[in-house]
C-alpha atoms as a PDB file:
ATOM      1  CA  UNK A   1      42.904  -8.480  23.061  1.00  0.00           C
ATOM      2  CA  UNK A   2      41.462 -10.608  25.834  1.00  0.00           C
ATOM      3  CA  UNK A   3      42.122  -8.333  28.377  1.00  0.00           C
ATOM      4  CA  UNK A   4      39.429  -5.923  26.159  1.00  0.00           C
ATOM      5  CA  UNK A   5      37.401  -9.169  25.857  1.00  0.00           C
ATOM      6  CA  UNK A   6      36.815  -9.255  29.695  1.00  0.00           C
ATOM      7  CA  UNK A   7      36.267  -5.761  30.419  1.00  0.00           C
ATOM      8  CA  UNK A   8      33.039  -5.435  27.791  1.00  0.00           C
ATOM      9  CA  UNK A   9      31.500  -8.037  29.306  1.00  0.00           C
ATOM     10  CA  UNK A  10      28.957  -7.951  31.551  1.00  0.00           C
ATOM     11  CA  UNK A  11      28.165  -9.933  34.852  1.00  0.00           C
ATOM     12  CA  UNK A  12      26.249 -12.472  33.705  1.00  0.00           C
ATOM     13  CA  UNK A  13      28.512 -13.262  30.752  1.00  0.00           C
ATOM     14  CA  UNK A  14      26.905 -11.612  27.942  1.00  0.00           C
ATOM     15  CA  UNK A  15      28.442  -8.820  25.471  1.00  0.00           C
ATOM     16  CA  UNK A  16      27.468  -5.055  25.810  1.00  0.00           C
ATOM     17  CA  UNK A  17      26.545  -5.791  21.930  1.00  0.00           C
ATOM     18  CA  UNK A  18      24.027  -8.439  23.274  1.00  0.00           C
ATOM     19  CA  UNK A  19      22.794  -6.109  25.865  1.00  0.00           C
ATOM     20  CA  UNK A  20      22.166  -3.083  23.948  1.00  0.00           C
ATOM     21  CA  UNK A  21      19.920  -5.801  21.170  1.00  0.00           C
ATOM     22  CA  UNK A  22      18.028  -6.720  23.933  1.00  0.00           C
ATOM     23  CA  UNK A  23      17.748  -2.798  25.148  1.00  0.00           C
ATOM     24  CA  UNK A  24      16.825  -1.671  21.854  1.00  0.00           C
ATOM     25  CA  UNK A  25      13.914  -5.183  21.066  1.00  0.00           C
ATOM     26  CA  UNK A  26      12.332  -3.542  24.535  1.00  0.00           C
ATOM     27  CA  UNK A  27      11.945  -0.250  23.205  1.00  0.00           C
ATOM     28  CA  UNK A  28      11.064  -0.410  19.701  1.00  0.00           C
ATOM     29  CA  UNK A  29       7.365  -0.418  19.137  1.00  0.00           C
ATOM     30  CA  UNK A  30       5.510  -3.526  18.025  1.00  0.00           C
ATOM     31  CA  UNK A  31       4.030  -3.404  14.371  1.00  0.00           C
ATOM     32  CA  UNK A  32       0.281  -3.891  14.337  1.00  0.00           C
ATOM     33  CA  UNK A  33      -0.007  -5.819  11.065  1.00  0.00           C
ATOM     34  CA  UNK A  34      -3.732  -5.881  10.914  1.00  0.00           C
ATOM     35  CA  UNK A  35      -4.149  -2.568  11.701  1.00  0.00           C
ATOM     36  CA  UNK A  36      -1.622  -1.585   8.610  1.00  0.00           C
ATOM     37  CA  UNK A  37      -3.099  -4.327   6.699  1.00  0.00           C
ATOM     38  CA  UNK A  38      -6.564  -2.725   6.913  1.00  0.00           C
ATOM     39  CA  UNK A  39      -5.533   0.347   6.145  1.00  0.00           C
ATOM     40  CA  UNK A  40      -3.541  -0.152   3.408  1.00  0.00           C
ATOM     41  CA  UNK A  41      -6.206  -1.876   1.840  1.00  0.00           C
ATOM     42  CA  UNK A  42      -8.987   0.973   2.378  1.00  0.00           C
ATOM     43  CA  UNK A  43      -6.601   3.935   1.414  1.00  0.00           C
ATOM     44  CA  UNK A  44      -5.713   1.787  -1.363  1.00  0.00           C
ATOM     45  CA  UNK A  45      -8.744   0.924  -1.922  1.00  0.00           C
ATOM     46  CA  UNK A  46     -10.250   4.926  -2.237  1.00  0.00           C
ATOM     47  CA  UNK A  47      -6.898   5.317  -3.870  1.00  0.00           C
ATOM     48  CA  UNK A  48      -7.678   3.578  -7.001  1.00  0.00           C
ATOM     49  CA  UNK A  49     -11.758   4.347  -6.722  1.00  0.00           C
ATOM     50  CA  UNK A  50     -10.322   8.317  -7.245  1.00  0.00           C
ATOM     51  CA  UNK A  51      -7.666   7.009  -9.534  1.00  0.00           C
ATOM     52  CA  UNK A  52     -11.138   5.000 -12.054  1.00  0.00           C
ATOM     53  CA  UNK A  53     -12.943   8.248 -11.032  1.00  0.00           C
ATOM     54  CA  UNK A  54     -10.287  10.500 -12.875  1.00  0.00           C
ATOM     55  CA  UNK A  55     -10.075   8.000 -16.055  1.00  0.00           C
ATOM     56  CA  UNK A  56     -13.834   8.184 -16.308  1.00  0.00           C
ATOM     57  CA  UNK A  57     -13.791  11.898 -16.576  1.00  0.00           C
ATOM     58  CA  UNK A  58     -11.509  12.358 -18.748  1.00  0.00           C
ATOM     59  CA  UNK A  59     -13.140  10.128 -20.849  1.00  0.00           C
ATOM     60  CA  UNK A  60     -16.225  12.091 -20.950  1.00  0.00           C
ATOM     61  CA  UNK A  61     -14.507  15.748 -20.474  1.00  0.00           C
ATOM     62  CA  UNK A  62     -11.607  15.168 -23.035  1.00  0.00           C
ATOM     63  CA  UNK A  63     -13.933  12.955 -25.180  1.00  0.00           C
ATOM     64  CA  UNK A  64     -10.591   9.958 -25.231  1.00  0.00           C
ATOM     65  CA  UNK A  65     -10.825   6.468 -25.900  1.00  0.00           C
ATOM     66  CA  UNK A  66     -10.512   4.718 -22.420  1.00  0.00           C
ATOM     67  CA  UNK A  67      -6.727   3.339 -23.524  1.00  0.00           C
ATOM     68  CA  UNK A  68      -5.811   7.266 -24.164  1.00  0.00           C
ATOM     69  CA  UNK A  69      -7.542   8.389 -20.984  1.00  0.00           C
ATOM     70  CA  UNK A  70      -5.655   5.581 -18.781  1.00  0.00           C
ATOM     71  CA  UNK A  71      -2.521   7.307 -20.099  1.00  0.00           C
ATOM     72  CA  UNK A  72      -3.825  10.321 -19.365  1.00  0.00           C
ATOM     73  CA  UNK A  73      -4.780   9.331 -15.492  1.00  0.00           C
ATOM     74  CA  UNK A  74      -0.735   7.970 -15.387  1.00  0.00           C
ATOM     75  CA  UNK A  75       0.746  11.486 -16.360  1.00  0.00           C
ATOM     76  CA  UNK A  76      -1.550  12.555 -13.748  1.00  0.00           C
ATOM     77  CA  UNK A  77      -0.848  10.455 -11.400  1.00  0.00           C
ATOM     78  CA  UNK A  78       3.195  10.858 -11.904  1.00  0.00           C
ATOM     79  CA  UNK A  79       2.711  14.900 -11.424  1.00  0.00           C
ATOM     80  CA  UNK A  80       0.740  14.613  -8.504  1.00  0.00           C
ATOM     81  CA  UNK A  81       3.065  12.359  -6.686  1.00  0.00           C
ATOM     82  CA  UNK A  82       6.066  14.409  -8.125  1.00  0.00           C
ATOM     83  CA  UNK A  83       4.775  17.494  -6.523  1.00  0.00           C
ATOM     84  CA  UNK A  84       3.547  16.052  -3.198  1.00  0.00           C
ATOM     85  CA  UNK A  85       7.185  14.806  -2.856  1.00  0.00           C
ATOM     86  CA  UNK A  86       8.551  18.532  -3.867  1.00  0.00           C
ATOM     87  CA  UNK A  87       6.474  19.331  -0.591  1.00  0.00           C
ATOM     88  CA  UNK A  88       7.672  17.025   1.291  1.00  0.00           C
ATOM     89  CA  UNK A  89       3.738  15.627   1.479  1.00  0.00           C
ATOM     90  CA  UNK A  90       4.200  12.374   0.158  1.00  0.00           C
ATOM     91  CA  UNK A  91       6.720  10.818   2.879  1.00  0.00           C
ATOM     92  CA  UNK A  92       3.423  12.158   5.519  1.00  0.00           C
ATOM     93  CA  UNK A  93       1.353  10.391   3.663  1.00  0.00           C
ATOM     94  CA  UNK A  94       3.052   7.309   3.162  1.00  0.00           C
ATOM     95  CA  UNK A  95       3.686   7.249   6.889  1.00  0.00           C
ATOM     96  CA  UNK A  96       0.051   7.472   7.541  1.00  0.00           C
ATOM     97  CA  UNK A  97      -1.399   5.678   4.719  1.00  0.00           C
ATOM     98  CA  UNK A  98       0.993   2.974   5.185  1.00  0.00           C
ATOM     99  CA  UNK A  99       2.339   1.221   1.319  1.00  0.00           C
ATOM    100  CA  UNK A 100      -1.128   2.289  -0.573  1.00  0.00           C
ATOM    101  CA  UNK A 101       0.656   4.642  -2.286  1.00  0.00           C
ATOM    102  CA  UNK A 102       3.904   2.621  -3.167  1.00  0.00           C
ATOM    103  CA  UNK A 103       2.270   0.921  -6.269  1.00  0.00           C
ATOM    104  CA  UNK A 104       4.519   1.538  -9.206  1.00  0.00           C
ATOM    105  CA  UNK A 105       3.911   4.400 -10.746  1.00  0.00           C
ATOM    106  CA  UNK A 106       3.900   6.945  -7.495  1.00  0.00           C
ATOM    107  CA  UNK A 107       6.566   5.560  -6.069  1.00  0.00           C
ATOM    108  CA  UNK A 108       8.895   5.346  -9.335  1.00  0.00           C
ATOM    109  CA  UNK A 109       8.088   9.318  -9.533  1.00  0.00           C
ATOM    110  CA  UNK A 110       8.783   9.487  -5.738  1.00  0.00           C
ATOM    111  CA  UNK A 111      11.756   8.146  -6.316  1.00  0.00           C
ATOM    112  CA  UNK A 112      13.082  10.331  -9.275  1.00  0.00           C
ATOM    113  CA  UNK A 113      11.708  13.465  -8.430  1.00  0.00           C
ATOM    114  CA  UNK A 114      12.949  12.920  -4.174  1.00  0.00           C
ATOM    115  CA  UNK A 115      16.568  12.170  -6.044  1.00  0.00           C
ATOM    116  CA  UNK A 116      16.714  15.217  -8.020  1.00  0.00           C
ATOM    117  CA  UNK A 117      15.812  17.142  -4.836  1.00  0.00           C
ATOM    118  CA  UNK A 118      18.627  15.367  -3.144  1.00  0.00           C
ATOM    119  CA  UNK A 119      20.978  16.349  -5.495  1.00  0.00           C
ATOM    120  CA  UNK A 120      20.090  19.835  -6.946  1.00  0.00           C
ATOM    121  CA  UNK A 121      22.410  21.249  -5.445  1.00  0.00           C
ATOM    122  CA  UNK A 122      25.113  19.524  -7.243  1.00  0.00           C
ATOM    123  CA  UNK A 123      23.955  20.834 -10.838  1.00  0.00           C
ATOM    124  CA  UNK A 124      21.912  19.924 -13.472  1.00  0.00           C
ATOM    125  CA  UNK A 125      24.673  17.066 -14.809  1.00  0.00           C
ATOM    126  CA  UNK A 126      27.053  16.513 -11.898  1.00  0.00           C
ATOM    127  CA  UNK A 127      24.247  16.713  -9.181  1.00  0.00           C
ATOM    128  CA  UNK A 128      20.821  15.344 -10.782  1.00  0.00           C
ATOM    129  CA  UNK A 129      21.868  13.872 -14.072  1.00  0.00           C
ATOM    130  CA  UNK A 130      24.173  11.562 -12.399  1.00  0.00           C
ATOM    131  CA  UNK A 131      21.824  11.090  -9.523  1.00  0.00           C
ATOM    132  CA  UNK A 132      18.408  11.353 -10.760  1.00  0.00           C
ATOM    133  CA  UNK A 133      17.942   7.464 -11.630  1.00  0.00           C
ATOM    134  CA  UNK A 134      19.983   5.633  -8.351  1.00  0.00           C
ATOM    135  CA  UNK A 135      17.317   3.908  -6.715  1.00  0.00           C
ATOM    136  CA  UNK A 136      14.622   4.369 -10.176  1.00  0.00           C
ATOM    137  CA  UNK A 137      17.558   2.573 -12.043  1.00  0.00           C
ATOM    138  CA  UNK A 138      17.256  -0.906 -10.377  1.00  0.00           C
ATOM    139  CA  UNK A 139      13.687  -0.945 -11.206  1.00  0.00           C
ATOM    140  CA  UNK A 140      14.317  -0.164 -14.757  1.00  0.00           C
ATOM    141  CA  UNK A 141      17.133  -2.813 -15.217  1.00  0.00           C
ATOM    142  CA  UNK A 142      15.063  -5.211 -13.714  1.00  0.00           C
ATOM    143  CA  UNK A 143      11.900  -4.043 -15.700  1.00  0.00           C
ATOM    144  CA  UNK A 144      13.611  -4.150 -18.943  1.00  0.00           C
ATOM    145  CA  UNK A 145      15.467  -7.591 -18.065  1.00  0.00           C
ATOM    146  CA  UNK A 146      12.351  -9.607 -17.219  1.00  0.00           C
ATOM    147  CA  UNK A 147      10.740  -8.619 -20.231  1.00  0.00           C
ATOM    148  CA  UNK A 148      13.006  -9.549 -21.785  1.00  0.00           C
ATOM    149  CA  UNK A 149      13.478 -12.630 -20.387  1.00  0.00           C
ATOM    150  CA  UNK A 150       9.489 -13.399 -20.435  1.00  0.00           C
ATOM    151  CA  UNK A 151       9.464 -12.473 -23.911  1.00  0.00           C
ATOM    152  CA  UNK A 152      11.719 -14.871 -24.898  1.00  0.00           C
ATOM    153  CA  UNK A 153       9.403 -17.632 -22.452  1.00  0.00           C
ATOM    154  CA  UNK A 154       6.749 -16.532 -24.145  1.00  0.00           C
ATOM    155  CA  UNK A 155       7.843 -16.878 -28.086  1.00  0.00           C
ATOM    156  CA  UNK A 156       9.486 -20.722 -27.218  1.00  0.00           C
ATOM    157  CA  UNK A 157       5.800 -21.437 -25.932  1.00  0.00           C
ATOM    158  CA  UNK A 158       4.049 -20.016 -29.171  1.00  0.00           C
ATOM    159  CA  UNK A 159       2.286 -17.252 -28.056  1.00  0.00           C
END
């Protein structure tokens, strides 16, 4: 075991695990954080100005109560990213658009609909049943858990 100990290193003493960390922090590119800042915040931004835009008309096209129409816009919403992830649109425009389009309910959809793609293949219960809520699962353990847990918070305070 020493003998192996030796022969990895490197001249100056250091491991080939420490050299290839250094090789690898040269040549990955630096992360402009303003840059993704800003334009998270403007696609986000025109994200949910389209997203007000959509519960307004349906308000006035479907004649709905603005609570109705909001659920309305959220069906819409969960289709649209469902079918942008079908065509393999949504990972471009996440790449592009940076996390504007991770807020909740896109990116729960993204989630399930991108894990029964994964898993078609597999069947309808082997393959997408079984697989369909992996990563969506977490976030609606945790979901129901905090409620539940706030819930509780909230009745000892008396509200």
């Amino acid at each position: 075991m020493y003998i192996l100990i030796i022969i990895i290193q490197t001249k100056n003493g250091e491991t080939m695990k420490d050299r290839y960390n250094e090789i690898v922090k040269k040549h990955t590119p630096k992360e402009d954080r303003l840059k993704n800042a800003l334009i998270t915040f403007f696609a986000g931004g025109i994200f949910g100005s389209l997203s007000e835009l959509l519960l307004r008309l349906y308000m006035i096209w479907l004649n709905l109560p603005r609570k109705e129409a909001g659920i309305v816009v959220i069906i819409t919403l969960i289709i649209i990213a469902s079918l942008l992830t079908a065509l393999g649109i949504f990972d471009v425009l996440v790449s592009k658009l940076k996390s504007a389009l991770i807020i909740p309910i896109t990116g729960f959809a993204h989630s399930m609909t991108s894990a029964a793609l994964e898993y078609r293949k597999e069947g309808l219960v082997l393959g997408i049943g079984a697989n369909i809520f992996k990563l969506a699962g977490t976030v609606i353990l945790y979901g129901i858990v905090s409620t539940y847990i706030f819930g509780i918070i909230r009745i000892l305070i008396g509200g």
